[in-house]
C-alpha atoms as a PDB file:
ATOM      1  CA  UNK A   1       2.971  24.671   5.259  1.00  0.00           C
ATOM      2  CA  UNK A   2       6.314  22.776   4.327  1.00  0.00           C
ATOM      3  CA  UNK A   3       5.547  19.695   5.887  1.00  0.00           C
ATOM      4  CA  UNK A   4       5.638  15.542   3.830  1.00  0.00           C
ATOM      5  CA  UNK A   5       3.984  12.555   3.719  1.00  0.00           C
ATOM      6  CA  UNK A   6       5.852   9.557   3.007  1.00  0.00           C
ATOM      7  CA  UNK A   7       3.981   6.695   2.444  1.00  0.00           C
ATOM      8  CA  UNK A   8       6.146   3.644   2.125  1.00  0.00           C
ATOM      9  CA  UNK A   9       5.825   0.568  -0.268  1.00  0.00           C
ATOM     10  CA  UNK A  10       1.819  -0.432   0.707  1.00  0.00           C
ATOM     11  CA  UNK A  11       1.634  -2.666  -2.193  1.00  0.00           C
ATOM     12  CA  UNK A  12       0.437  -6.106  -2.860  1.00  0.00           C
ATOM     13  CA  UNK A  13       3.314  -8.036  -2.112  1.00  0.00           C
ATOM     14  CA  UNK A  14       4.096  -6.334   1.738  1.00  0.00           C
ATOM     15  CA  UNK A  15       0.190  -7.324   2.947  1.00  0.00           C
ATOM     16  CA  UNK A  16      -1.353 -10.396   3.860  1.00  0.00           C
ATOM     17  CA  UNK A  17      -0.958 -12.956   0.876  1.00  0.00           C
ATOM     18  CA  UNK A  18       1.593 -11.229  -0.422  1.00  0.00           C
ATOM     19  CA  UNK A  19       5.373 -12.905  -1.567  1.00  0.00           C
ATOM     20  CA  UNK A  20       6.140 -11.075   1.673  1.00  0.00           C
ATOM     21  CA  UNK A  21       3.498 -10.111   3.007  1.00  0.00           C
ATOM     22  CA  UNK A  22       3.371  -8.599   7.015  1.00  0.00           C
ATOM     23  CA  UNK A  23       0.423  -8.981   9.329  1.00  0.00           C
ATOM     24  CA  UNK A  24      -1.362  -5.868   9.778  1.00  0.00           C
ATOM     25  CA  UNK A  25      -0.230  -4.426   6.363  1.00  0.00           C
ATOM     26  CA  UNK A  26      -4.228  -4.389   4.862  1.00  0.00           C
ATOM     27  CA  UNK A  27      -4.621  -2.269   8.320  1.00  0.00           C
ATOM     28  CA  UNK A  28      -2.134   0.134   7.595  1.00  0.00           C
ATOM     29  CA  UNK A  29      -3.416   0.664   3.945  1.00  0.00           C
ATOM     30  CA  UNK A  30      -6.733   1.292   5.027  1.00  0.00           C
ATOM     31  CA  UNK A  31      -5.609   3.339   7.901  1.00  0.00           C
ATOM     32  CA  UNK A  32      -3.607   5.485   5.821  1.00  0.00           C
ATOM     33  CA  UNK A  33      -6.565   6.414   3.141  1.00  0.00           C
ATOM     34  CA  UNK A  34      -7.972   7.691   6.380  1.00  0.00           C
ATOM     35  CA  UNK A  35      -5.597   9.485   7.470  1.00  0.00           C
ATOM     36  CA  UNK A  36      -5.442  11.274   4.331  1.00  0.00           C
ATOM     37  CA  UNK A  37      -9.333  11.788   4.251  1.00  0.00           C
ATOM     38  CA  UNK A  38      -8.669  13.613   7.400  1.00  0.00           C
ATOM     39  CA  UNK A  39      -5.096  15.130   7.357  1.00  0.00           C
ATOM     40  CA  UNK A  40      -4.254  15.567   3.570  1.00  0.00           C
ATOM     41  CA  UNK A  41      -4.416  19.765   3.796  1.00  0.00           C
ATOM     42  CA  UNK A  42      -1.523  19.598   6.592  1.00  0.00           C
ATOM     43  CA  UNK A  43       0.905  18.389   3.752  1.00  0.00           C
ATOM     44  CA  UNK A  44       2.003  20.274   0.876  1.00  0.00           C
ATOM     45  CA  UNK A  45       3.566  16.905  -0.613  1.00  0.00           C
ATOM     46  CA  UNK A  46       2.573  13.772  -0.644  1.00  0.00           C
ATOM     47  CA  UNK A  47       5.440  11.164  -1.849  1.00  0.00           C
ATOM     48  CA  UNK A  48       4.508   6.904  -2.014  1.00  0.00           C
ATOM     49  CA  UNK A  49       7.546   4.539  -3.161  1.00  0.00           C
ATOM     50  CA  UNK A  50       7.200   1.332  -4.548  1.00  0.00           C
ATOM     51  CA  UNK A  51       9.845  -1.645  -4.463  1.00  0.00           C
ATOM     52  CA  UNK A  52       9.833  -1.823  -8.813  1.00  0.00           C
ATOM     53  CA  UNK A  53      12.468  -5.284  -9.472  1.00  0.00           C
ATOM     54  CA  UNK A  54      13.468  -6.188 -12.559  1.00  0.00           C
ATOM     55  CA  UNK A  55      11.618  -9.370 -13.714  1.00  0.00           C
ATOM     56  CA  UNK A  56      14.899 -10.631 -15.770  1.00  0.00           C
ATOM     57  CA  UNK A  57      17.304 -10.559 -13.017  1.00  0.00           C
ATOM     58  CA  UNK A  58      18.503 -11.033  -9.458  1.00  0.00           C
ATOM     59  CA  UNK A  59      18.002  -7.484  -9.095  1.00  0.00           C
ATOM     60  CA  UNK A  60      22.018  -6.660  -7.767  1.00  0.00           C
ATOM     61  CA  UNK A  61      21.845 -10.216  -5.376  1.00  0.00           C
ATOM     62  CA  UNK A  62      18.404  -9.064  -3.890  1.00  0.00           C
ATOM     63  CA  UNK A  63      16.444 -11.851  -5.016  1.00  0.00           C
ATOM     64  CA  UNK A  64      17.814 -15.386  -4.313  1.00  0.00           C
ATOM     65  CA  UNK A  65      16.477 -19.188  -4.345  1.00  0.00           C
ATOM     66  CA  UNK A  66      17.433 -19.917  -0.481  1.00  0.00           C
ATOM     67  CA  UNK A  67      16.762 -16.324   0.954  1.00  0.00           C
ATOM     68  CA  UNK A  68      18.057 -15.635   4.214  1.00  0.00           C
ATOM     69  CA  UNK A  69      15.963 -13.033   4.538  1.00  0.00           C
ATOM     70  CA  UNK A  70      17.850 -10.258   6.009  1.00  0.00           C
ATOM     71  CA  UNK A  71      19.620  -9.256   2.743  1.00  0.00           C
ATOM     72  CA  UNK A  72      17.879 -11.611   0.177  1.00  0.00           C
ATOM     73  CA  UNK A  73      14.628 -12.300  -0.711  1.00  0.00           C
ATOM     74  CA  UNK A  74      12.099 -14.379  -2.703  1.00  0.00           C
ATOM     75  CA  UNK A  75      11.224 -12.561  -5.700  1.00  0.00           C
ATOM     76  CA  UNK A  76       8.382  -9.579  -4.836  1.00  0.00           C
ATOM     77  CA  UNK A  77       7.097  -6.745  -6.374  1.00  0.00           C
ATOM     78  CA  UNK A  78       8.597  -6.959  -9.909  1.00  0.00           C
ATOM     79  CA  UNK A  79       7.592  -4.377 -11.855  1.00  0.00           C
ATOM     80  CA  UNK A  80       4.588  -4.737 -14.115  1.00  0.00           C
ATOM     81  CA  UNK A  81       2.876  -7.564 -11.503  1.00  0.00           C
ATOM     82  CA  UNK A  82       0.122  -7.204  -9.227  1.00  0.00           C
ATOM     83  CA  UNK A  83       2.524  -7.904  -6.324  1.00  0.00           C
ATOM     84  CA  UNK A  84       4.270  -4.645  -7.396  1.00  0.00           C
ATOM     85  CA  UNK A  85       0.698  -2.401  -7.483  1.00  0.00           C
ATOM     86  CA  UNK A  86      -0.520  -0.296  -4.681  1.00  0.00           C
ATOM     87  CA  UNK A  87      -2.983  -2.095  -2.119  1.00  0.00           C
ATOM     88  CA  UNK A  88      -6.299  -1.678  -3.452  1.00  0.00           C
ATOM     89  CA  UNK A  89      -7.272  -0.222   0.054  1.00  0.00           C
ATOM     90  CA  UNK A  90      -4.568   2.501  -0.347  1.00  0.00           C
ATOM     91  CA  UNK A  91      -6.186   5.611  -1.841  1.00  0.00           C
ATOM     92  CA  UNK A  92      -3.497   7.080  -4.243  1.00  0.00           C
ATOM     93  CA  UNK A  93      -5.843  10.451  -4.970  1.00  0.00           C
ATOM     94  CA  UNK A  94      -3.356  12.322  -2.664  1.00  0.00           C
ATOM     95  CA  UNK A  95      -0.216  11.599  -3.906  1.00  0.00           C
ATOM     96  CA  UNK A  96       1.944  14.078  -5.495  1.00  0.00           C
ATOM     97  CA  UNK A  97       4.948  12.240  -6.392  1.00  0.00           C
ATOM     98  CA  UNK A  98       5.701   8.446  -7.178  1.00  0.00           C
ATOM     99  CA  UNK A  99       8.486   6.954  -6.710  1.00  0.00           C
ATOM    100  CA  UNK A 100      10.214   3.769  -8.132  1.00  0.00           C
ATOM    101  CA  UNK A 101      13.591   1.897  -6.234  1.00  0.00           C
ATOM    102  CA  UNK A 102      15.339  -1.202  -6.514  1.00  0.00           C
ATOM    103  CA  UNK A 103      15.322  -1.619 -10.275  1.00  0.00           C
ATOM    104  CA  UNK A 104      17.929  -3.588 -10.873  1.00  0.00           C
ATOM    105  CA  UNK A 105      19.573  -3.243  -7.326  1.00  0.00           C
ATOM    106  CA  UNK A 106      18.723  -3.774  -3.549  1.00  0.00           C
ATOM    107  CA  UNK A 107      17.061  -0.720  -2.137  1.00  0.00           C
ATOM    108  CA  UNK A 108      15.194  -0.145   1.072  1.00  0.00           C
ATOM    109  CA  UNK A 109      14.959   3.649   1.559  1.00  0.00           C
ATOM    110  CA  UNK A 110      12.575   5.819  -0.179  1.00  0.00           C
ATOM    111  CA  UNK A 111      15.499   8.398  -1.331  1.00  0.00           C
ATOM    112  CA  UNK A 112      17.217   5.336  -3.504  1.00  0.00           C
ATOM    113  CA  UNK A 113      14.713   5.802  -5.822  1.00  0.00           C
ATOM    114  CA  UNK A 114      13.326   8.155  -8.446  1.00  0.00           C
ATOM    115  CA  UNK A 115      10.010   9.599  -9.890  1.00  0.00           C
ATOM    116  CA  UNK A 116       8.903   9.296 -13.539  1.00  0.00           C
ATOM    117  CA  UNK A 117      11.540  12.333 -14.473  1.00  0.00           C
ATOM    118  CA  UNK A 118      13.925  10.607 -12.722  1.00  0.00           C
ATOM    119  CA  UNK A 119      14.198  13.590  -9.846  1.00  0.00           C
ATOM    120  CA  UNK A 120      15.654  12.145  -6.224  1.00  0.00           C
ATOM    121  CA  UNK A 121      13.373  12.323  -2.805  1.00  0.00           C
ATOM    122  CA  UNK A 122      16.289  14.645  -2.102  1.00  0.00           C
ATOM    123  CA  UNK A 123      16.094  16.828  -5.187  1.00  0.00           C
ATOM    124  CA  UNK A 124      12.420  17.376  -4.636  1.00  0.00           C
ATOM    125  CA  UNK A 125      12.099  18.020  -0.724  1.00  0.00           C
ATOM    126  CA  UNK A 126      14.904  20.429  -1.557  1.00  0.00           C
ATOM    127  CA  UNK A 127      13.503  22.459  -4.216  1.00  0.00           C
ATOM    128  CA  UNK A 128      10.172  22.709  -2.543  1.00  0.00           C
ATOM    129  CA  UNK A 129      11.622  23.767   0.982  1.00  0.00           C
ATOM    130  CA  UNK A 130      10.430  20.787   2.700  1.00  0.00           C
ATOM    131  CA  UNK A 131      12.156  20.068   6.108  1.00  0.00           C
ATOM    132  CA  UNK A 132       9.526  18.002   8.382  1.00  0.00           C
ATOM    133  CA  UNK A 133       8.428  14.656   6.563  1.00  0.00           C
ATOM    134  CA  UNK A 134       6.171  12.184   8.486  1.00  0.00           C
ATOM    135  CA  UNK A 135       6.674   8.699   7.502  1.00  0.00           C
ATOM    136  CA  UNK A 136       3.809   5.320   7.295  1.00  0.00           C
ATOM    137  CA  UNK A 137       4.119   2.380   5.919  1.00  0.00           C
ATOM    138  CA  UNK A 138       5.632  -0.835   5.271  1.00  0.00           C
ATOM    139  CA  UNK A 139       7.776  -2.243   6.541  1.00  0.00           C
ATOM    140  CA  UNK A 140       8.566  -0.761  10.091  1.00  0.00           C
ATOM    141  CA  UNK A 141      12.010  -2.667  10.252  1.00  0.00           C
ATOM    142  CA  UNK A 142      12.922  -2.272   6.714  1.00  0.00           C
ATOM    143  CA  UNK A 143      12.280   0.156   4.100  1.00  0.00           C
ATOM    144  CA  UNK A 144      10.395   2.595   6.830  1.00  0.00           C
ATOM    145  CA  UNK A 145      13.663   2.488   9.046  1.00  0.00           C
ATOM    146  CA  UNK A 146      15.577   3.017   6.124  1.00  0.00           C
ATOM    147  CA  UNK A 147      13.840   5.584   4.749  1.00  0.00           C
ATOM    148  CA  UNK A 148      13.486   7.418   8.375  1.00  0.00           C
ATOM    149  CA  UNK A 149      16.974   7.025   8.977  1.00  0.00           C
ATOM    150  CA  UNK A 150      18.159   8.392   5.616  1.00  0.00           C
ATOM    151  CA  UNK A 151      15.562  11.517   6.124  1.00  0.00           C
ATOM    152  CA  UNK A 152      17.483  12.444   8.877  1.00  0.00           C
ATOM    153  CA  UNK A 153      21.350  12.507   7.379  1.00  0.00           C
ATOM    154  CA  UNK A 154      19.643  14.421   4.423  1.00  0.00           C
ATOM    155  CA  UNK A 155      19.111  17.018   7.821  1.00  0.00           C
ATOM    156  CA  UNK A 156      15.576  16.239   7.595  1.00  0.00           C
ATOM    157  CA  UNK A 157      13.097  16.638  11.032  1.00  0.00           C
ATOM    158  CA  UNK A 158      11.522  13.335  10.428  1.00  0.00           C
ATOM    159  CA  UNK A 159       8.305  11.494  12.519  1.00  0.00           C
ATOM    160  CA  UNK A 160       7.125   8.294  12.193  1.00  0.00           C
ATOM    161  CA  UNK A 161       3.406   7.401  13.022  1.00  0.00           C
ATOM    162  CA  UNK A 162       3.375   4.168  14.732  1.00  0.00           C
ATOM    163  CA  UNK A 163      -0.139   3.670  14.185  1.00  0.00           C
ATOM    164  CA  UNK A 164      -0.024   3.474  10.319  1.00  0.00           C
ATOM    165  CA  UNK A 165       3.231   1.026  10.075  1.00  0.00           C
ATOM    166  CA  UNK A 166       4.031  -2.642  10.276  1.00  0.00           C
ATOM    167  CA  UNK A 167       6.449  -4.809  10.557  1.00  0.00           C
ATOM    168  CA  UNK A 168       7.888  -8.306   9.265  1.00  0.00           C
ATOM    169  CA  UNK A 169       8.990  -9.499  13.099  1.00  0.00           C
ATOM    170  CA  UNK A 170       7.978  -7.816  16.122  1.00  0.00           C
ATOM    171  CA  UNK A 171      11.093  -8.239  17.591  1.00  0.00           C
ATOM    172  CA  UNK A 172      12.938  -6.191  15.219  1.00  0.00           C
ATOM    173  CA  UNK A 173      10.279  -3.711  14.434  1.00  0.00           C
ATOM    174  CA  UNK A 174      10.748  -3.018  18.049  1.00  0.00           C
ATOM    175  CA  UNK A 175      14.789  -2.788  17.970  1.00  0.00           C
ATOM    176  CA  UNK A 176      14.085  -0.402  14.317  1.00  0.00           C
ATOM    177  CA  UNK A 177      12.227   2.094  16.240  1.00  0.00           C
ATOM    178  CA  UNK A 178      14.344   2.135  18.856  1.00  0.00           C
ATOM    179  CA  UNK A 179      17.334   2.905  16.646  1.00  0.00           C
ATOM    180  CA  UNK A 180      15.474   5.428  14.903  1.00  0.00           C
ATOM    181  CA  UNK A 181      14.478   7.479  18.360  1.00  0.00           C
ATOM    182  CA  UNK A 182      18.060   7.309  18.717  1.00  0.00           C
ATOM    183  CA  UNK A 183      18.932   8.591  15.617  1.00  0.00           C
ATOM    184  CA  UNK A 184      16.410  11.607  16.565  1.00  0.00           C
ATOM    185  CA  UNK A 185      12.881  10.134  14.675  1.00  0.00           C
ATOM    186  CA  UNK A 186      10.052  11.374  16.436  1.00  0.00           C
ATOM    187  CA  UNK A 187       8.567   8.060  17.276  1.00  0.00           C
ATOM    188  CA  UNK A 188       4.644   9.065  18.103  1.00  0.00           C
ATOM    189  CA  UNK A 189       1.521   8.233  16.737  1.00  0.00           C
ATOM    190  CA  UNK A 190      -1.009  10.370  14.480  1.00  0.00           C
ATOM    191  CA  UNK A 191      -3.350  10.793  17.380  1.00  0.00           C
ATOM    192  CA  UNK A 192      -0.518  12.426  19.477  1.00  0.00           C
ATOM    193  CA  UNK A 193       0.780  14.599  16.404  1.00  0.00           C
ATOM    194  CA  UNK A 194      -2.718  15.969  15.610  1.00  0.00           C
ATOM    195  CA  UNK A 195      -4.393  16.325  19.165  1.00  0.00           C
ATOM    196  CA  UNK A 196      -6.226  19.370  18.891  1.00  0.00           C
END
């Protein structure tokens, strides 16, 4: 078994009352401590990111007073604040690996950032032999798409489960996994992917 989990910034700030919070994001945090009640033995790694800002700067233009938000934000998930911790209905018993982006810069994907040693996504998938990486999370047009997207030029067989994402706008959530089924993302659901 050489199969991930991704599980993509659930934390306070990306679900409802959140500095950016996305309708549907408690669902998907609940959803996904199911999923893992059920499905954890099909992975042999289990990988969550945070966003982790600096709290003393604009974090490389990322945070900004008149966001447009498309490449700037209002401040979120700055390290060492509630907005930046895991949602409390995201069990965290399964994860492996944590990793950390966006300190000090913009960052969307889940390889920009690093664990505790400071190992990449990359470094680790490749020194454990990992190929096929499923991906949940938050948020579908955003950091999931990035993080899908970047799983496949690191030659990656990546899946995401529709089921156990959302998104800021529906509109573009729609256009993201379009662009990712392009790009050669399994788009399915976990229902399809573990039909017995």
């Amino acid at each position: 078994m050489t199969r991930a989990l991704f599980i993509i910034d659930v934390q306070n700030d990306f679900t409802e009352g959140g500095a950016l919070g996305v309708d549907g994001g408690d669902a998907v945090a609940a959803g996904i401590s199911r999923f893992l009640d059920a499905h954890a033995d099909e992975y042999s790694l289990v990988v969550a990111s945070r966003d982790w800002h600096d709290p003393d700067n604009d974090n490389g233009g990322h945070f900004h007073e008149s966001p447009d938000y498309v490449d700037t934000w209002p401040e979120h998930c700055v390290a060492g604040t509630d907005g930046a911790e895991y949602h409390p209905e995201l069990s965290v018993d399964e994860v492996d690996v944590h990793v950390r982006k966006g300190q000090g810069e913009p960052a969307y994907s889940i390889f920009e950032g690093t664990d505790d040693s400071g190992a990449t996504v990359a470094h680790i998938l490749a020194d454990r032999g990992i190929v096929d990486v499923d991906v949940v999370g938050i948020a579908t047009d955003y950091c999931v798409r990035a993080s899908a997207l970047d799983g496949v030029s690191h030659g990656r067989h990546i899946r995401v489960f529709t089921d156990l994402v959302a998104g800021v706008a529906a509109e573009s959530s729609d256009a993201a996994l379009a662009e990712m089924a392009h790009a050669g993302v399994d788009i399915t659901t976990t229902d399809e992917a573990f039909a017995s």
